[in-house]
Protein backbone atom coordinates (compact mmCIF):
# COMPACT_ATOMS: atom_id res chain seq x y z
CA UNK A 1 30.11 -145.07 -178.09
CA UNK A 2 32.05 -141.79 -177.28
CA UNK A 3 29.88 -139.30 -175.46
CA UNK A 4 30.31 -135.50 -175.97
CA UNK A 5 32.13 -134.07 -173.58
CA UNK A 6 29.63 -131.80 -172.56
CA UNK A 7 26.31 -133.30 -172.84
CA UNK A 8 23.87 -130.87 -174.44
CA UNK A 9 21.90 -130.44 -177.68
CA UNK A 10 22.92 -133.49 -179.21
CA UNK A 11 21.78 -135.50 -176.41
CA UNK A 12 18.25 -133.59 -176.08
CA UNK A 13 18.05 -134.23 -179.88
CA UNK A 14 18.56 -137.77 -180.16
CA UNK A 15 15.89 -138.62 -176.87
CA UNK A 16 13.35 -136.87 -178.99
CA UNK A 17 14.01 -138.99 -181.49
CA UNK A 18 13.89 -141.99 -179.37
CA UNK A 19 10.52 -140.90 -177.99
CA UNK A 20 8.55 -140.00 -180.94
CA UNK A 21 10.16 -143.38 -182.54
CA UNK A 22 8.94 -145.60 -179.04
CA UNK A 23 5.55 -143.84 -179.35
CA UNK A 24 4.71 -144.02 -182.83
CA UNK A 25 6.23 -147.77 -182.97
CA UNK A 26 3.67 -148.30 -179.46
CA UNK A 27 0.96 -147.83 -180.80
CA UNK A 28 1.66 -149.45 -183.92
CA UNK A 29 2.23 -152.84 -182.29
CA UNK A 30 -1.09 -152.06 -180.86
CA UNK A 31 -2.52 -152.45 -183.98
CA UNK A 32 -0.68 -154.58 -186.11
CA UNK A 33 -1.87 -158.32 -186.15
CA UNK A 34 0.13 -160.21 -188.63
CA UNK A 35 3.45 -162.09 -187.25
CA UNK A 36 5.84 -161.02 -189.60
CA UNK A 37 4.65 -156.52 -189.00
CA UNK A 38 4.33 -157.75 -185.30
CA UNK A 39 7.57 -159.08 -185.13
CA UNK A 40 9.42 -156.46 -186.59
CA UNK A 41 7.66 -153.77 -185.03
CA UNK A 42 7.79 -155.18 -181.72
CA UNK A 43 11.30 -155.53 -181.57
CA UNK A 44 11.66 -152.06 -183.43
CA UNK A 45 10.01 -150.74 -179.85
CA UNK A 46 12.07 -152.40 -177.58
CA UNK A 47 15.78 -151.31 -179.02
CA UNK A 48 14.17 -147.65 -179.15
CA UNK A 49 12.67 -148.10 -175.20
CA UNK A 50 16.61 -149.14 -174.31
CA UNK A 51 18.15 -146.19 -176.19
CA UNK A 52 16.53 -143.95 -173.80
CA UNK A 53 17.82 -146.19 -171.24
CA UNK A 54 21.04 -145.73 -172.97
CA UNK A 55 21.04 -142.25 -173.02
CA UNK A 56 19.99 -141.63 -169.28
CA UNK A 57 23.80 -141.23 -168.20
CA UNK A 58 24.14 -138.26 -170.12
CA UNK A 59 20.91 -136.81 -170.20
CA UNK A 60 22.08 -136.70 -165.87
CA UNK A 61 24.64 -134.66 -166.50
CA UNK A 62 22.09 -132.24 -168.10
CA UNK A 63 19.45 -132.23 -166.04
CA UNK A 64 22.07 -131.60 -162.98
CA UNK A 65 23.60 -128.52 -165.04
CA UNK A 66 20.19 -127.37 -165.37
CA UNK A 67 19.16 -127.64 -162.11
CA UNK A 68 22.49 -125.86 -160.75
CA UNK A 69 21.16 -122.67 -162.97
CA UNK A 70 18.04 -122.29 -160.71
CA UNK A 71 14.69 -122.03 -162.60
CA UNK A 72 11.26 -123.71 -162.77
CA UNK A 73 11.37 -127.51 -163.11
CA UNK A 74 8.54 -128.81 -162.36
CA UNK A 75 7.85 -130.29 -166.23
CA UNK A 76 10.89 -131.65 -166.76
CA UNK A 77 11.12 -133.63 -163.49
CA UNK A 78 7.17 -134.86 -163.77
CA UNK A 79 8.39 -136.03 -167.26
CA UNK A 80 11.20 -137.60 -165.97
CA UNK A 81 9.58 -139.24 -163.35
CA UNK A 82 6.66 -140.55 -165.54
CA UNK A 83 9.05 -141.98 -168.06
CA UNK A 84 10.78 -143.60 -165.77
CA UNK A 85 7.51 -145.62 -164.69
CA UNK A 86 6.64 -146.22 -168.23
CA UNK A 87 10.21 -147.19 -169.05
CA UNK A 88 10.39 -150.32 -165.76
CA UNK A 89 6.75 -151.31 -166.31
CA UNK A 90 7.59 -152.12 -169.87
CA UNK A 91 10.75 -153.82 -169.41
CA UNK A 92 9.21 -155.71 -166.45
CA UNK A 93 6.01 -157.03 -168.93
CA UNK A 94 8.82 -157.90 -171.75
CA UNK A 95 11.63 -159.06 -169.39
CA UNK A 96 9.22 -161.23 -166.58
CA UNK A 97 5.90 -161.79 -167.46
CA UNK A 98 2.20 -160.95 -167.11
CA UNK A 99 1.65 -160.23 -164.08
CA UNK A 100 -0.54 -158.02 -161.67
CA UNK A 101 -0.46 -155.87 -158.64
CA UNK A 102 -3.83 -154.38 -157.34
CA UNK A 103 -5.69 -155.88 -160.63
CA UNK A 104 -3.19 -153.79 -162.71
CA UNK A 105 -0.64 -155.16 -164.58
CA UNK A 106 2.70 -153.62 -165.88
CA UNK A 107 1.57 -152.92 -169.91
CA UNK A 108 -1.49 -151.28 -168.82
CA UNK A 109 1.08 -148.96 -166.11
CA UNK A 110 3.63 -149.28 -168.94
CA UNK A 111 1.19 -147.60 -171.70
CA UNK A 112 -0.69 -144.77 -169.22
CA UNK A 113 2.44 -143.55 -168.59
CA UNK A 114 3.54 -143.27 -171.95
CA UNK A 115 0.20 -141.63 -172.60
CA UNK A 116 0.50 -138.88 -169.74
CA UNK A 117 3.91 -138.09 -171.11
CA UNK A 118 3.23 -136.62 -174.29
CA UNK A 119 1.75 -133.51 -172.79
CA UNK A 120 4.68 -133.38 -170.58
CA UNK A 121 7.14 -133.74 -173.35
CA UNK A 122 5.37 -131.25 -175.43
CA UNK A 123 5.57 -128.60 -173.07
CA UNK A 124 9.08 -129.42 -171.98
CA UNK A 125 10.20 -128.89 -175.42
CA UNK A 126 8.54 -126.14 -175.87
CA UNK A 127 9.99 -124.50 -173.00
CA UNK A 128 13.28 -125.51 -174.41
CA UNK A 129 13.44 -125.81 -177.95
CA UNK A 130 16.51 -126.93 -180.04
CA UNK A 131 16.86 -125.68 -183.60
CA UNK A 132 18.14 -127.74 -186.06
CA UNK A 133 21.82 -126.94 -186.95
CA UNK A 134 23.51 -128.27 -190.51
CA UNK A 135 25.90 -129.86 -188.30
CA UNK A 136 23.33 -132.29 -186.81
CA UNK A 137 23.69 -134.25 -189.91
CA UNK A 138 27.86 -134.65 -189.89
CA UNK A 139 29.72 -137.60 -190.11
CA UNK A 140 30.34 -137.65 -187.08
CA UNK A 141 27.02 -137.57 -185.25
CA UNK A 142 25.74 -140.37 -187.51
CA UNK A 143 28.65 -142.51 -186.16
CA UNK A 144 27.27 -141.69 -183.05
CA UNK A 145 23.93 -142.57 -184.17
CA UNK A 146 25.09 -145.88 -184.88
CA UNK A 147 27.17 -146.50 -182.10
CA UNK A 148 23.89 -146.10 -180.29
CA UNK A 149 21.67 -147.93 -182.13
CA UNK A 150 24.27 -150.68 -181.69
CA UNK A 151 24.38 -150.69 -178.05
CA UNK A 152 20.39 -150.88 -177.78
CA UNK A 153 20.38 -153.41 -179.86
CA UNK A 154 22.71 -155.39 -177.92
CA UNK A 155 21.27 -154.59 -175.08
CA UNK A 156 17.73 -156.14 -176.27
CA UNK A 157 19.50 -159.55 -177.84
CA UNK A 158 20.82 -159.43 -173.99
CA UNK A 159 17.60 -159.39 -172.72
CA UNK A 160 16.08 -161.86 -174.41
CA UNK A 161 18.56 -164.28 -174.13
CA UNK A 162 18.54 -163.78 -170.23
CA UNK A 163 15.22 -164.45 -169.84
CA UNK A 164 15.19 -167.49 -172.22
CA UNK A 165 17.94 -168.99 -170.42
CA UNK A 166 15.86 -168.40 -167.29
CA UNK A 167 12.78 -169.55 -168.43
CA UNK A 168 10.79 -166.73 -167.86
CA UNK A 169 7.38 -166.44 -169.57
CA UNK A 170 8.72 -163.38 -171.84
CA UNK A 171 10.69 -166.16 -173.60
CA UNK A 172 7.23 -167.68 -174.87
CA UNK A 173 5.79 -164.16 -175.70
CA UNK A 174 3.38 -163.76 -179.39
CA UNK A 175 5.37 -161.97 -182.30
CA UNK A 176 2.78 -158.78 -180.74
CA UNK A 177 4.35 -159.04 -177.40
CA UNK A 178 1.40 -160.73 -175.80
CA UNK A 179 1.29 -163.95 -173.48
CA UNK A 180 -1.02 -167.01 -174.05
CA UNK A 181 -3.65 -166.97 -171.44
CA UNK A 182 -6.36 -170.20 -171.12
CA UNK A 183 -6.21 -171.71 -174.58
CA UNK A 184 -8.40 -174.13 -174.99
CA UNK A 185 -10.56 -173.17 -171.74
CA UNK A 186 -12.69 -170.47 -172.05
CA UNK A 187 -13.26 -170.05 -168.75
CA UNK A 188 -9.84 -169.01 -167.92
CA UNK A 189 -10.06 -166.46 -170.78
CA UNK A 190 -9.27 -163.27 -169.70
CA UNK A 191 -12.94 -160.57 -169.35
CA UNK A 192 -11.58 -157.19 -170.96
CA UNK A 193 -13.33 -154.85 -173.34
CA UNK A 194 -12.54 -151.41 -174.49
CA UNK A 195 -11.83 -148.64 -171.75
CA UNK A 196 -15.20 -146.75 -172.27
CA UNK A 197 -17.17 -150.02 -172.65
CA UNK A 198 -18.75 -152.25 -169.57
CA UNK A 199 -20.24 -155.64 -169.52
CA UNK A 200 -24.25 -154.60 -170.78
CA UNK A 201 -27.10 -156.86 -169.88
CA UNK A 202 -28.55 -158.37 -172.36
CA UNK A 203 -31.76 -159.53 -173.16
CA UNK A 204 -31.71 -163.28 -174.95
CA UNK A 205 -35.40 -162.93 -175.80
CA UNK A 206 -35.40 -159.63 -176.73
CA UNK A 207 -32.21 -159.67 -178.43
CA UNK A 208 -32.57 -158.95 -182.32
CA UNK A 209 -29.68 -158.85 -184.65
CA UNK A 210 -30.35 -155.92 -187.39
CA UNK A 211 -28.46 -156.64 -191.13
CA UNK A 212 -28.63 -154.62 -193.67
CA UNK A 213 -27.59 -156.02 -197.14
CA UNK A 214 -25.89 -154.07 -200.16
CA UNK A 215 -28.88 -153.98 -201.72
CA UNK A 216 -30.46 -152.44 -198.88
CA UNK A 217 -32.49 -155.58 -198.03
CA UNK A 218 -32.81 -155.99 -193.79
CA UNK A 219 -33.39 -159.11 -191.84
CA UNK A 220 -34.15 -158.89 -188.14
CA UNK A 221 -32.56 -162.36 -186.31
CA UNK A 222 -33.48 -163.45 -183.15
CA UNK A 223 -31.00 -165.55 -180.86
CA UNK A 224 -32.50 -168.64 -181.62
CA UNK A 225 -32.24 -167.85 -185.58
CA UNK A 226 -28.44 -167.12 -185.06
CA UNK A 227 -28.46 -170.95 -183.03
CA UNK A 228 -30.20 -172.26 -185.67
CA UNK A 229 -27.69 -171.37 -188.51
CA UNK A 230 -24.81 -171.41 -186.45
CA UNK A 231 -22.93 -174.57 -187.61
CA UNK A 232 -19.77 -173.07 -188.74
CA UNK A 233 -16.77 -173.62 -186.69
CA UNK A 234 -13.15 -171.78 -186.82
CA UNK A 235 -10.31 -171.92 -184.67
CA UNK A 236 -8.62 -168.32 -184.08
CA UNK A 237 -6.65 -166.33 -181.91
CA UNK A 238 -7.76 -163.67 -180.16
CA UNK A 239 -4.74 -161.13 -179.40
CA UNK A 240 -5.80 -158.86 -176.48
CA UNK A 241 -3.80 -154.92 -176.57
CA UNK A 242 -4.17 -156.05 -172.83
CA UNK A 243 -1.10 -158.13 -173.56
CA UNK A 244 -2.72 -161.97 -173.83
CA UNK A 245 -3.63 -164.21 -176.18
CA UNK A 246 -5.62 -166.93 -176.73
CA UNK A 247 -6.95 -169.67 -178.76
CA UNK A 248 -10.03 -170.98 -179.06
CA UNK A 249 -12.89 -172.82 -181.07
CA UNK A 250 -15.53 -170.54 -182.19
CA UNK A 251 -18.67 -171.53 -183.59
CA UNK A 252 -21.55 -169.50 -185.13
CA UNK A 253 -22.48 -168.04 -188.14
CA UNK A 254 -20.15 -166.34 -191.04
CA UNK A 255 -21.24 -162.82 -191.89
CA UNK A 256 -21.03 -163.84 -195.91
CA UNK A 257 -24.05 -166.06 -194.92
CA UNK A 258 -26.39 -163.29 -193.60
CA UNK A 259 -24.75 -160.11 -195.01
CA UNK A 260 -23.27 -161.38 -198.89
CA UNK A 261 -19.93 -160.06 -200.00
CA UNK A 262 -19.97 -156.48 -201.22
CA UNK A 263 -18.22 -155.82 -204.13
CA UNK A 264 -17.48 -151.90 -202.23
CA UNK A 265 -17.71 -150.28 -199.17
CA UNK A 266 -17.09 -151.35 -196.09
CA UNK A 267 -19.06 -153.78 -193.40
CA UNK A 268 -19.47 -151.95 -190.19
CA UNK A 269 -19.94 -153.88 -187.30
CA UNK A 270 -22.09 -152.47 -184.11
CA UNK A 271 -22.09 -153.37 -180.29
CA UNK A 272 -24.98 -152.87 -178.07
CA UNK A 273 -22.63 -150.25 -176.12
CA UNK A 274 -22.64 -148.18 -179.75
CA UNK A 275 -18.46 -149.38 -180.27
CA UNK A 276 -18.57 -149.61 -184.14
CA UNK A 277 -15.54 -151.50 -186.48
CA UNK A 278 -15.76 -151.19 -190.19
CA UNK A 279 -13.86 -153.75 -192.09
CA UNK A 280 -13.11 -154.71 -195.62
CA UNK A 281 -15.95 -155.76 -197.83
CA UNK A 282 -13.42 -158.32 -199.19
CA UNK A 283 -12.72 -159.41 -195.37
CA UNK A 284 -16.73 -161.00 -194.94
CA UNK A 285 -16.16 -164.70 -195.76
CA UNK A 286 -13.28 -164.60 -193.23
CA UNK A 287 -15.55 -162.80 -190.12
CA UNK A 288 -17.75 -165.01 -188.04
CA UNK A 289 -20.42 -164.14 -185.73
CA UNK A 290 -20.03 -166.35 -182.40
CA UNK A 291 -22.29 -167.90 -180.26
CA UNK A 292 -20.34 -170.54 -178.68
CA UNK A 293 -16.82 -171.16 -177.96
CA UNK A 294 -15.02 -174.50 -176.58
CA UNK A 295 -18.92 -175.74 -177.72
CA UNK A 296 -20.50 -173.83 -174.66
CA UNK A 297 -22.57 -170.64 -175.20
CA UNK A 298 -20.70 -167.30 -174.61
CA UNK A 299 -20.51 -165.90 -171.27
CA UNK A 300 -21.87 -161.86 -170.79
CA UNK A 301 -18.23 -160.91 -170.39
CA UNK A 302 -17.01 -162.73 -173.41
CA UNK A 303 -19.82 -161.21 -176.05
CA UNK A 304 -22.76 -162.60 -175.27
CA UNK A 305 -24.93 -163.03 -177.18
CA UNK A 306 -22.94 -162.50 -180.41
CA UNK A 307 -19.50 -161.31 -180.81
CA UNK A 308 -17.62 -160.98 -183.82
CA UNK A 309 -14.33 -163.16 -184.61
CA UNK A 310 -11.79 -161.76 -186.75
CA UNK A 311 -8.79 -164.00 -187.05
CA UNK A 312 -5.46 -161.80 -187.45
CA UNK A 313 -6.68 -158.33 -186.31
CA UNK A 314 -5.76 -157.58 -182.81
CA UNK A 315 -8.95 -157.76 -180.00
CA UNK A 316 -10.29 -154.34 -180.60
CA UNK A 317 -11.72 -155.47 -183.57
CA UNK A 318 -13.32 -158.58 -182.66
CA UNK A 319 -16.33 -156.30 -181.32
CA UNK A 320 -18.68 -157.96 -178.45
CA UNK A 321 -22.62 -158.14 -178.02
CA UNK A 322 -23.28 -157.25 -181.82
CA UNK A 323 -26.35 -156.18 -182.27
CA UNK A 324 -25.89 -154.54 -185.89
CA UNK A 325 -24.41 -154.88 -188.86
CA UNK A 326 -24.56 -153.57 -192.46
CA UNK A 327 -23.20 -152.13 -195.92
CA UNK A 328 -21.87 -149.11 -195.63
CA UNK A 329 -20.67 -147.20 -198.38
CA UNK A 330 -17.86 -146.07 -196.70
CA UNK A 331 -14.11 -147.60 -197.43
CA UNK A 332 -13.30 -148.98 -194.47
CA UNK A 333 -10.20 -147.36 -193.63
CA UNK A 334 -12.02 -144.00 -193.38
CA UNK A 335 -11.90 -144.63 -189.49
CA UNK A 336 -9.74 -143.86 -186.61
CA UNK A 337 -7.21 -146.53 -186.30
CA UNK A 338 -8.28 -146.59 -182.85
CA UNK A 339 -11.95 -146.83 -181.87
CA UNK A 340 -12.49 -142.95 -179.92
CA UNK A 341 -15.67 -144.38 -177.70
């Protein structure tokens, strides 16, 4: 691709681009559970991460020119220096593996960064806005356009063909990115839960599961009732944001067998810690409330007592130590797509 011969504007425009496009396509992965969506979006992030990566020679030149001319800095070299850490811990978790340094590994680096950067991008483009011109949209900047979108492209089928050829662990990475972790052993599974939520104790004896019905019916089940129903059994995976996976064998009871099926609304589904899901009323005869998995009783850090399984939504929604759930009139997508506690 031919690069202006004085890097400027252009440049400036087309990173913005690239990071509202890696952003937005982020945190979409986060939430997208399906193989085909995951896939596509997946890969979408990646070839927009290596445009920036792309674009770094000339975006040098600029920042350079810029600093010749004297001025404040400070912004635009924290964002630079942020992205940069955002930018190697993601290629490192897509290009090597899951791995960990200090009990943190490179998504969770990978994704902070990303998240301190926004208010350092905002403010750097404030600082130094670039208007729109007519002759953004010419011929020839959308051959450029393409020319770039060709080399990050290329530069991702690169990647992953390096790493399958040496048989790194990226090459056996979920359609979401994620690496299997302990199948079959649920002991090796991986303790996480969301970042305001800890491991609660809870009380077997005392513990009382609270359903409310459609019809505005309640029933109040102990642990043992929950035992004593719980004979069905489904194998799922449980995709972790964290960047895992794993499959298991669940048993307990499905929430069509306490709850019904509502014919509208939504099912919301409560933790202990107050973390709250609402899913589709349609969705109930697919959601299972687990006891056991691998045929041993859940472990505190797993969901214990109860945790919900919901086979092809990503682990946010599989909410742990359930303590409540119930008809709400609602439509289920009247909630953040991310849980805010």
């Amino acid at each position: 691709m031919a690069a202006p011969r004085r890097p400027g504007r252009r440049t400036n425009l087309a990173l913005l681009v690239l990071l509202v496009g890696s952003f937005v396509t982020g945190w979409v992965a986060f939430g997208v559970g399906g193989p085909s969506w995951s896939r596509a979006v997946t890969v979408a992030h990646g070839i927009l991460g290596l445009g920036i990566l792309v674009l770094a020679p000339w975006k040098t030149v600029i920042v350079r020119r810029g600093l010749r001319t004297g001025g404040t800095h400070a912004i635009g070299v924290a964002f630079a220096v942020v992205l940069a850490v955002s930018l190697v811990a993601g290629i490192a978790h897509a290009g090597i593996g899951r791995f960990e340094v200090a009990g943190v590994n490179a998504l969770a680096v990978h994704v902070a960064a990303a998240v301190i950067a926004v208010p350092l991008a905002a403010a750097h483009v404030i600082r130094r806005r670039q208007r729109p011109r007519r002759t953004d949209l010419s011929r020839r900047t959308l051959l450029r356009t393409a020319g770039l979108a060709a080399v990050a492209a290329l530069a991702y089928a690169v990647q992953a063909s390096v790493t399958s050829l040496a048989g790194f662990p990226a090459a056996r990475r979920r359609e979401t990115g994620s690496y299997e972790v302990g199948s079959g052993d649920p002991t090796s599974m991986p303790v996480t839960q969301w970042f305001t939520d800890g491991v609660p104790g809870v009380d077997l004896a005392a513990y009382r599961l609270e359903v409310t019905r459609a019809d505005g019916s309640a029933l109040r089940l102990s642990y043992g009732d929950l035992l004593a129903m719980g004979d069905a059994v489904q194998s799922a995976v449980l995709d972790c944001t964290g960047g895992w996976w794993t499959e298991q064998s669940w048993r307990g009871v499905r929430i069509d067998t306490v709850l019904g099926v509502p014919r509208q609304g939504s099912i919301a589904v409560r933790s202990v810690t107050g973390y709250t899901m609402h899913f589709p009323a349609e969705a109930a005869p697919g959601l299972l409330l687990a006891t056991h998995v691998g045929g041993k009783p859940l472990l505190p850090g797993h969901g214990s007592p109860v945790r919900l399984v919901a086979p092809g939504r990503r682990g946010f929604w599989w909410v742990k130590w359930v303590d409540q759930i119930r008809v709400d009139a609602r439509p289920w997508w009247l909630q953040p797509p991310f849980p805010l506690q």
